[in-house]
C-alpha atoms as a PDB file:
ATOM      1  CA  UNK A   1       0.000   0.000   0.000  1.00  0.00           C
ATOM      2  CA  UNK A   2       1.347   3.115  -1.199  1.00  0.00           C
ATOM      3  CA  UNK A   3       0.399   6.634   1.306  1.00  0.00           C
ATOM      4  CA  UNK A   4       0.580  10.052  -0.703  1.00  0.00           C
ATOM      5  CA  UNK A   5       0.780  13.152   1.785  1.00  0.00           C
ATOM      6  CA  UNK A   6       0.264  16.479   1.011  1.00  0.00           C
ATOM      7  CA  UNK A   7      -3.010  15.638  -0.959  1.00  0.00           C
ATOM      8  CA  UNK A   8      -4.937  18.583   0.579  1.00  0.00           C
ATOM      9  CA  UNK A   9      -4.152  17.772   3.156  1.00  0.00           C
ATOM     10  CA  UNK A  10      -5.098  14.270   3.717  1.00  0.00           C
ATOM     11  CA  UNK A  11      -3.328  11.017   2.786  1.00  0.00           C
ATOM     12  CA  UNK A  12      -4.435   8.901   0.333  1.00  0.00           C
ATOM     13  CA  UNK A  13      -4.827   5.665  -0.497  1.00  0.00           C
ATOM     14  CA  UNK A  14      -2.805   4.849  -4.019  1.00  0.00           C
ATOM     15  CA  UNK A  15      -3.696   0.962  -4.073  1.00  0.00           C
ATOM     16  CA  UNK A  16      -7.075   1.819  -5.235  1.00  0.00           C
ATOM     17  CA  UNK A  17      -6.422   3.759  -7.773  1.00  0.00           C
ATOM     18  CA  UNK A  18      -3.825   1.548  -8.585  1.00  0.00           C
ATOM     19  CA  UNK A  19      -6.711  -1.703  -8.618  1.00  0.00           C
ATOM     20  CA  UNK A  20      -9.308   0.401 -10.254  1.00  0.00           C
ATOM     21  CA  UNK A  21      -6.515   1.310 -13.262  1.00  0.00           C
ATOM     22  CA  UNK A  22      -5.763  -2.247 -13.679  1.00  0.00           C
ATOM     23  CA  UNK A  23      -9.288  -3.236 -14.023  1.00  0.00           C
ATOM     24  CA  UNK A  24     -10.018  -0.570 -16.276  1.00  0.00           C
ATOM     25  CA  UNK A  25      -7.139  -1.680 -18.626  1.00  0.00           C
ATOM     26  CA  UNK A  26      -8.605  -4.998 -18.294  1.00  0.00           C
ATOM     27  CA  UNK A  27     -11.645  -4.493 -19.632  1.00  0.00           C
ATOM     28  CA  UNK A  28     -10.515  -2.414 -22.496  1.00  0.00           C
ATOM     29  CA  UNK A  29      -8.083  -4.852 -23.727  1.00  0.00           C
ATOM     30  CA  UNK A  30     -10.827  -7.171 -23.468  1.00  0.00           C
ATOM     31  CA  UNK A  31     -13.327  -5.173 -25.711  1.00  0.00           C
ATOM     32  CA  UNK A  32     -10.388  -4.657 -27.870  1.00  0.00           C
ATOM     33  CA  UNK A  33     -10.141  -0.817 -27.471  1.00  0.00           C
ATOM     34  CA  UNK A  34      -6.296  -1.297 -26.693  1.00  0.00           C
ATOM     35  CA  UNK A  35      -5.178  -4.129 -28.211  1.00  0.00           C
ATOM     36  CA  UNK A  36      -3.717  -1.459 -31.159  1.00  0.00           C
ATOM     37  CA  UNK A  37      -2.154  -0.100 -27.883  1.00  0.00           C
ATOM     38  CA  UNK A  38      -0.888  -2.344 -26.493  1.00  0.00           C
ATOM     39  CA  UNK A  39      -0.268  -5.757 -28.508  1.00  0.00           C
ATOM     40  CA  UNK A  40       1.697  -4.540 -31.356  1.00  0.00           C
ATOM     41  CA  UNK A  41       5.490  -3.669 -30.523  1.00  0.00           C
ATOM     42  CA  UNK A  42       6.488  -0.324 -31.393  1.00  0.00           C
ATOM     43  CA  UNK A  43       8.521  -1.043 -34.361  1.00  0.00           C
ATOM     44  CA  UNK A  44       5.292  -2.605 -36.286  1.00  0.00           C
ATOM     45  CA  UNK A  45       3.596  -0.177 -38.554  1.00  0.00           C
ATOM     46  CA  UNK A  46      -0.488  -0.364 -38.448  1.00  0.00           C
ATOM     47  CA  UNK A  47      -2.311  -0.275 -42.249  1.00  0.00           C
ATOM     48  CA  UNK A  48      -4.549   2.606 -42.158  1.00  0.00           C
ATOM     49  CA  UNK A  49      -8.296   2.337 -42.900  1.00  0.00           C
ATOM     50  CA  UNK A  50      -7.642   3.980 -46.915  1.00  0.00           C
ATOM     51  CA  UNK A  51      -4.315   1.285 -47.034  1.00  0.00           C
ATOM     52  CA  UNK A  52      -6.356  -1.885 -46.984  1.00  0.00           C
ATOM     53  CA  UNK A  53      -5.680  -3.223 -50.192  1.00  0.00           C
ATOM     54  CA  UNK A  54      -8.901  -3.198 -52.235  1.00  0.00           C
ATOM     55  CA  UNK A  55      -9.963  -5.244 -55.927  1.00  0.00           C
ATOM     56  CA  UNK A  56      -9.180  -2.848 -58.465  1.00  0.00           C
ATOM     57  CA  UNK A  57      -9.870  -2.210 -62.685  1.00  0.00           C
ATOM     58  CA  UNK A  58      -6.564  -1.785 -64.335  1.00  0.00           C
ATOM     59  CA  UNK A  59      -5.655   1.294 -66.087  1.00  0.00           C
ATOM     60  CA  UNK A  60      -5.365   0.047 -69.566  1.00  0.00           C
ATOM     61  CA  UNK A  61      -6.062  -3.264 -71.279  1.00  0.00           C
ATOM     62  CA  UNK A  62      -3.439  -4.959 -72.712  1.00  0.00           C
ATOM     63  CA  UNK A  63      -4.088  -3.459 -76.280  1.00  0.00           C
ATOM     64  CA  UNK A  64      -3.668  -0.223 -74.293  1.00  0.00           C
ATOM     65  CA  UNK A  65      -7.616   0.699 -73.635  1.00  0.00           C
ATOM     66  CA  UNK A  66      -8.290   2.796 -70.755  1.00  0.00           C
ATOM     67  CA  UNK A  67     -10.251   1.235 -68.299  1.00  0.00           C
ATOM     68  CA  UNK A  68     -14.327   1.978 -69.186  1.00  0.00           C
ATOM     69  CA  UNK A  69     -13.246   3.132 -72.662  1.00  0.00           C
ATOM     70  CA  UNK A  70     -14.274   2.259 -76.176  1.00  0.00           C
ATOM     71  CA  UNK A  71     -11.181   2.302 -78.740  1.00  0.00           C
ATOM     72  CA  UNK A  72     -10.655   2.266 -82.432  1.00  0.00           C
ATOM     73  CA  UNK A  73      -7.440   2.222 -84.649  1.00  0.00           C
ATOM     74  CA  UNK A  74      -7.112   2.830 -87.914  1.00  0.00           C
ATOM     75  CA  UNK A  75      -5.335  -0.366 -88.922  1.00  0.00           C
ATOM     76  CA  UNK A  76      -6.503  -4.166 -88.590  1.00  0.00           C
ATOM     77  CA  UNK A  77      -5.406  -6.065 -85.211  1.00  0.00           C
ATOM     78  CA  UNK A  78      -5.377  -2.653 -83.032  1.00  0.00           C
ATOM     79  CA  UNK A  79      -2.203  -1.469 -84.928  1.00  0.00           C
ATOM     80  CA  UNK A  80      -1.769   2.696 -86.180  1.00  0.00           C
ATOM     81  CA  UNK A  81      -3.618   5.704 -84.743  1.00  0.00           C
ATOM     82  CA  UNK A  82      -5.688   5.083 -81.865  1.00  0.00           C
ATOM     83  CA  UNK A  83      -9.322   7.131 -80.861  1.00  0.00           C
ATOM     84  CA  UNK A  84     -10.647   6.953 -77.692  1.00  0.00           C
ATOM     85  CA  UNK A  85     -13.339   7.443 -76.395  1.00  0.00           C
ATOM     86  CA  UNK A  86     -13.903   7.072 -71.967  1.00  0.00           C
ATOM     87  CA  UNK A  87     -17.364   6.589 -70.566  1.00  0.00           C
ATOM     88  CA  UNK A  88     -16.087   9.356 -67.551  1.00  0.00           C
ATOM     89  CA  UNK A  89     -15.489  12.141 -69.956  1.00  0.00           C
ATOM     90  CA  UNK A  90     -19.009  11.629 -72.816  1.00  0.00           C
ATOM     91  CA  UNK A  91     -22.382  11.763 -72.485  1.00  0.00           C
ATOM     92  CA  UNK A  92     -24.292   8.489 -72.621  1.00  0.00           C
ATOM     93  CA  UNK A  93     -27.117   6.758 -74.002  1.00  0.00           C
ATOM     94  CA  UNK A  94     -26.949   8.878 -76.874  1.00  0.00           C
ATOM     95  CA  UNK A  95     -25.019   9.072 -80.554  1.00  0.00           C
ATOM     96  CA  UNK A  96     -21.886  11.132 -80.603  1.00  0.00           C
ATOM     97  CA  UNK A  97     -19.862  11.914 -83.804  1.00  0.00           C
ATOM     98  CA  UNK A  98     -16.440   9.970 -84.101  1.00  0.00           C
ATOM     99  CA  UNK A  99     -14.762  13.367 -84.912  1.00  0.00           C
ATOM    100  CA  UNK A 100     -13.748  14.193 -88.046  1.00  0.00           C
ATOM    101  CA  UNK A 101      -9.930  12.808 -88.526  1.00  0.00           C
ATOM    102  CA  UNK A 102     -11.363   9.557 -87.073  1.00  0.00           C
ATOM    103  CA  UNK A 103     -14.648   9.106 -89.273  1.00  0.00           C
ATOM    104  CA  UNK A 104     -14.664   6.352 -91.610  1.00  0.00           C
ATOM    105  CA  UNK A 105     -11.272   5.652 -90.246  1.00  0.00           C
ATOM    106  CA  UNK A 106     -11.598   2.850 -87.995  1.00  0.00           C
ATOM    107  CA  UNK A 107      -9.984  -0.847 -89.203  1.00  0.00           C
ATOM    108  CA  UNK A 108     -10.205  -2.350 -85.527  1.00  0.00           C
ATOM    109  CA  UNK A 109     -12.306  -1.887 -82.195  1.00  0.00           C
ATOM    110  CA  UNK A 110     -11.676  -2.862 -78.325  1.00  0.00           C
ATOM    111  CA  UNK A 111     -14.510  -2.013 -76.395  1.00  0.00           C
ATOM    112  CA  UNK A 112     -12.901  -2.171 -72.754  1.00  0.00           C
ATOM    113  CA  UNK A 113     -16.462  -1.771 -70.817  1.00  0.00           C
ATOM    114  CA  UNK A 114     -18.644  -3.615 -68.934  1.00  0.00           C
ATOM    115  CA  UNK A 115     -21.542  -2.927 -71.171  1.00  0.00           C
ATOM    116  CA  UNK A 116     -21.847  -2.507 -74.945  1.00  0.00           C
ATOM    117  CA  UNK A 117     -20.887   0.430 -77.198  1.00  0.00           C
ATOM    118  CA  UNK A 118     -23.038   0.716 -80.541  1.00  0.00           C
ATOM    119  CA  UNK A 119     -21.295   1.760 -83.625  1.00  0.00           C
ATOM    120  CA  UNK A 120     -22.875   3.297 -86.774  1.00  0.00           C
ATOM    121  CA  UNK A 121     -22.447   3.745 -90.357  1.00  0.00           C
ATOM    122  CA  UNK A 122     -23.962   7.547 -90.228  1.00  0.00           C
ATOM    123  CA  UNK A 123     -23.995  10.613 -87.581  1.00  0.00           C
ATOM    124  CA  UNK A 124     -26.403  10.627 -86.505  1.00  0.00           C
ATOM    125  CA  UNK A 125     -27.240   7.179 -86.890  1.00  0.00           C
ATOM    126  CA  UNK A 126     -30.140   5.887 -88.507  1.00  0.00           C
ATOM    127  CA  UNK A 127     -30.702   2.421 -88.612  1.00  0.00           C
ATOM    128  CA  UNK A 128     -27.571   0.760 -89.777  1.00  0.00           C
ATOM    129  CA  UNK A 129     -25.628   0.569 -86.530  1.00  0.00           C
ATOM    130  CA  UNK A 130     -24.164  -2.631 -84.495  1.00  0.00           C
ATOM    131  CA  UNK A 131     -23.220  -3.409 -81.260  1.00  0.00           C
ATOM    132  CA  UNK A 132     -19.837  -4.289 -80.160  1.00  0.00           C
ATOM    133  CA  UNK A 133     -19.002  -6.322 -76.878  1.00  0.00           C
ATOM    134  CA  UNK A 134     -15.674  -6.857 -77.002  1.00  0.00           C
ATOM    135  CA  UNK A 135     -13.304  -6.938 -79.156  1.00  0.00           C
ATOM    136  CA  UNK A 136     -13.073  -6.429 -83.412  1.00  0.00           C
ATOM    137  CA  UNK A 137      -9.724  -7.598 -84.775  1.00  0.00           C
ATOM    138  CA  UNK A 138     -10.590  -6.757 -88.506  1.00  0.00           C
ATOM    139  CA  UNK A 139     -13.906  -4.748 -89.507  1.00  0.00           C
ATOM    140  CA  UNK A 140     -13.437  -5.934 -92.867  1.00  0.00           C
ATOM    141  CA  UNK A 141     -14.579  -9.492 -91.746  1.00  0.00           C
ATOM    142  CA  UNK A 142     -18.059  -7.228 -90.292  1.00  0.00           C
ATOM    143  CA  UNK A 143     -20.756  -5.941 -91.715  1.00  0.00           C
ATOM    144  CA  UNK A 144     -23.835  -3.119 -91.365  1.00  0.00           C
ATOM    145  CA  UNK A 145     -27.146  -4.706 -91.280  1.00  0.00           C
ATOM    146  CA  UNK A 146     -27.599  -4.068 -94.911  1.00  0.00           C
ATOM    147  CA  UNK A 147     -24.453  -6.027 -95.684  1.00  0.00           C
ATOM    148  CA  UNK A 148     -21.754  -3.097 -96.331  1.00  0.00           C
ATOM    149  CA  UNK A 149     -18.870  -4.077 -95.086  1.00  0.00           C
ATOM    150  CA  UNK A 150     -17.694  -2.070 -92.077  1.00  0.00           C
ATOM    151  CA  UNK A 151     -14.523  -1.351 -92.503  1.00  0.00           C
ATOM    152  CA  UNK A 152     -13.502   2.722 -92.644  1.00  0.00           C
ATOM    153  CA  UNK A 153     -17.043   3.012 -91.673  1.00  0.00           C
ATOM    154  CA  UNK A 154     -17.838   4.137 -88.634  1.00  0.00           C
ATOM    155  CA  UNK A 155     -18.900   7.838 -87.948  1.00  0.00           C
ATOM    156  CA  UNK A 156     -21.112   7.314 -84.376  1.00  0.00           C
ATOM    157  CA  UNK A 157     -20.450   5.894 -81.405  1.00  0.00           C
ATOM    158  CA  UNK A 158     -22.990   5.309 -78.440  1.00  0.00           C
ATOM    159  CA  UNK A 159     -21.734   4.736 -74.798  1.00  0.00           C
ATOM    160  CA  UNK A 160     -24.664   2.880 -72.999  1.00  0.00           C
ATOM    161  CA  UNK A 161     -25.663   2.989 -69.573  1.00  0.00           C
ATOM    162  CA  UNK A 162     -27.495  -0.134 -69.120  1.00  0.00           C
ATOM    163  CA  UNK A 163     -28.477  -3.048 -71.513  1.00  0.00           C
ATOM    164  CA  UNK A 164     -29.068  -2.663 -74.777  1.00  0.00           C
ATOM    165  CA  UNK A 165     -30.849  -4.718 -77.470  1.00  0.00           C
ATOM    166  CA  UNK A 166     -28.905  -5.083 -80.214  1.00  0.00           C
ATOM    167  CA  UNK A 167     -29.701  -6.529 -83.816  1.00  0.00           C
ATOM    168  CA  UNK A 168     -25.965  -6.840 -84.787  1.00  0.00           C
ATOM    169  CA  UNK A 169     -23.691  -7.677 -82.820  1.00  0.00           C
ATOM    170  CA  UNK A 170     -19.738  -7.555 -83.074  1.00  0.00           C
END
C-alpha cells in the first residue's frame, strides 16, 4: 500500500487507484479498445483504414484501352492511330460523332467496358448501326445490317448505360 501526503491535506490511499486502473485496462483490452495499444510492438507499422488493399480495374487493357473506354485504330489487329473514347469524360445513351480525322477511319475496335458500345455507319445514326461487346480484330470481316462491309465506316459511337438490345452484334 502506497500513502501520498500532502493531498490537501489528507493522505491517500494509491492501491485503489492503482486496482481500479488495472481493471479498467482490463476491460478495455478485453473489448479490444487497446489491443492497437498495447499488442503490437512499437517497431510494427499499423495499415490505415484507406491502405487496406482493395480489388481494383486496371488502367489500360493490354491493347492499351483505358479502363471503361471504347477504342478504335485505324489499322486491322489494333495497330496505327488510336481514338478513344472514356465513358467518364461523354455523355451516354446517346449518338456522338467519331470526330472528323477519325470518321470512316476505324480498321479495328476494343470495347474495354462492362456494357456494350453501338457503332454506326452515319452521324447521326439511322438504322444501320451494331453493337460491339468486345473486341473487333478486322472490320473488314463485319458488316452493317444491310451487308456493307464495315470497314472505314464508322462515324457514331454510343456509350450505354445499361443493356441494350442489339440486332448486330460484333
Amino acid at each position: 500500500m502506497t500513502l501520498v501526503s500532502g493531498y490537501i491535506g489528507k493522505e491517500v490511499d494509491m492501491s485503489v487507484f492503482r486496482r481500479f486502473g488495472v481493471m479498467a485496462a482490463s476491460s478495455l483490452l478485453a473489448l479490444g479498445a487497446l489491443a492497437g495499444l498495447t499488442l503490437a510492438p512499437a517497431s510494427a507499422q499499423v495499415a490505415k483504414p484507406a491502405q487496406v488493399s482493395q480489388a481494383s480495374v486496371p488502367l489500360t487493357d493490354n491493347l492499351g484501352c483505358g479502363a471503361h473506354t471504347f477504342c478504335m485504330w485505324n489499322m486491322a489487329d489494333w495497330f496505327g492511330a488510336k481514338f478513344s473514347y472514356n465513358y467518364n469524360t461523354r455523355s451516354h445513351d446517346k449518338w456522338l460523332f467519331v470526330g472528323k480525322v477519325a470518321n470512316d477511319a476505324a480498321r479495328s475496335l476494343d470495347n474495354n467496358r462492362a456494357l456494350v458500345t453501338g457503332v454506326a455507319l452515319n452521324y447521326p445514326a439511322g438504322n444501320q448501326w451494331a453493337c460491339v461487346e468486345g473486341r473487333v480484330p478486322d472490320l473488314f470481316l463485319k458488316s452493317w445490317p444491310d451487308g456493307l462491309i464495315a470497314q472505314n465506316t464508322i462515324s457514331s459511337f454510343f456509350l450505354a448505360s445499361r443493356a441494350v438490345v442489339c440486332g448486330t452484334v460484333w
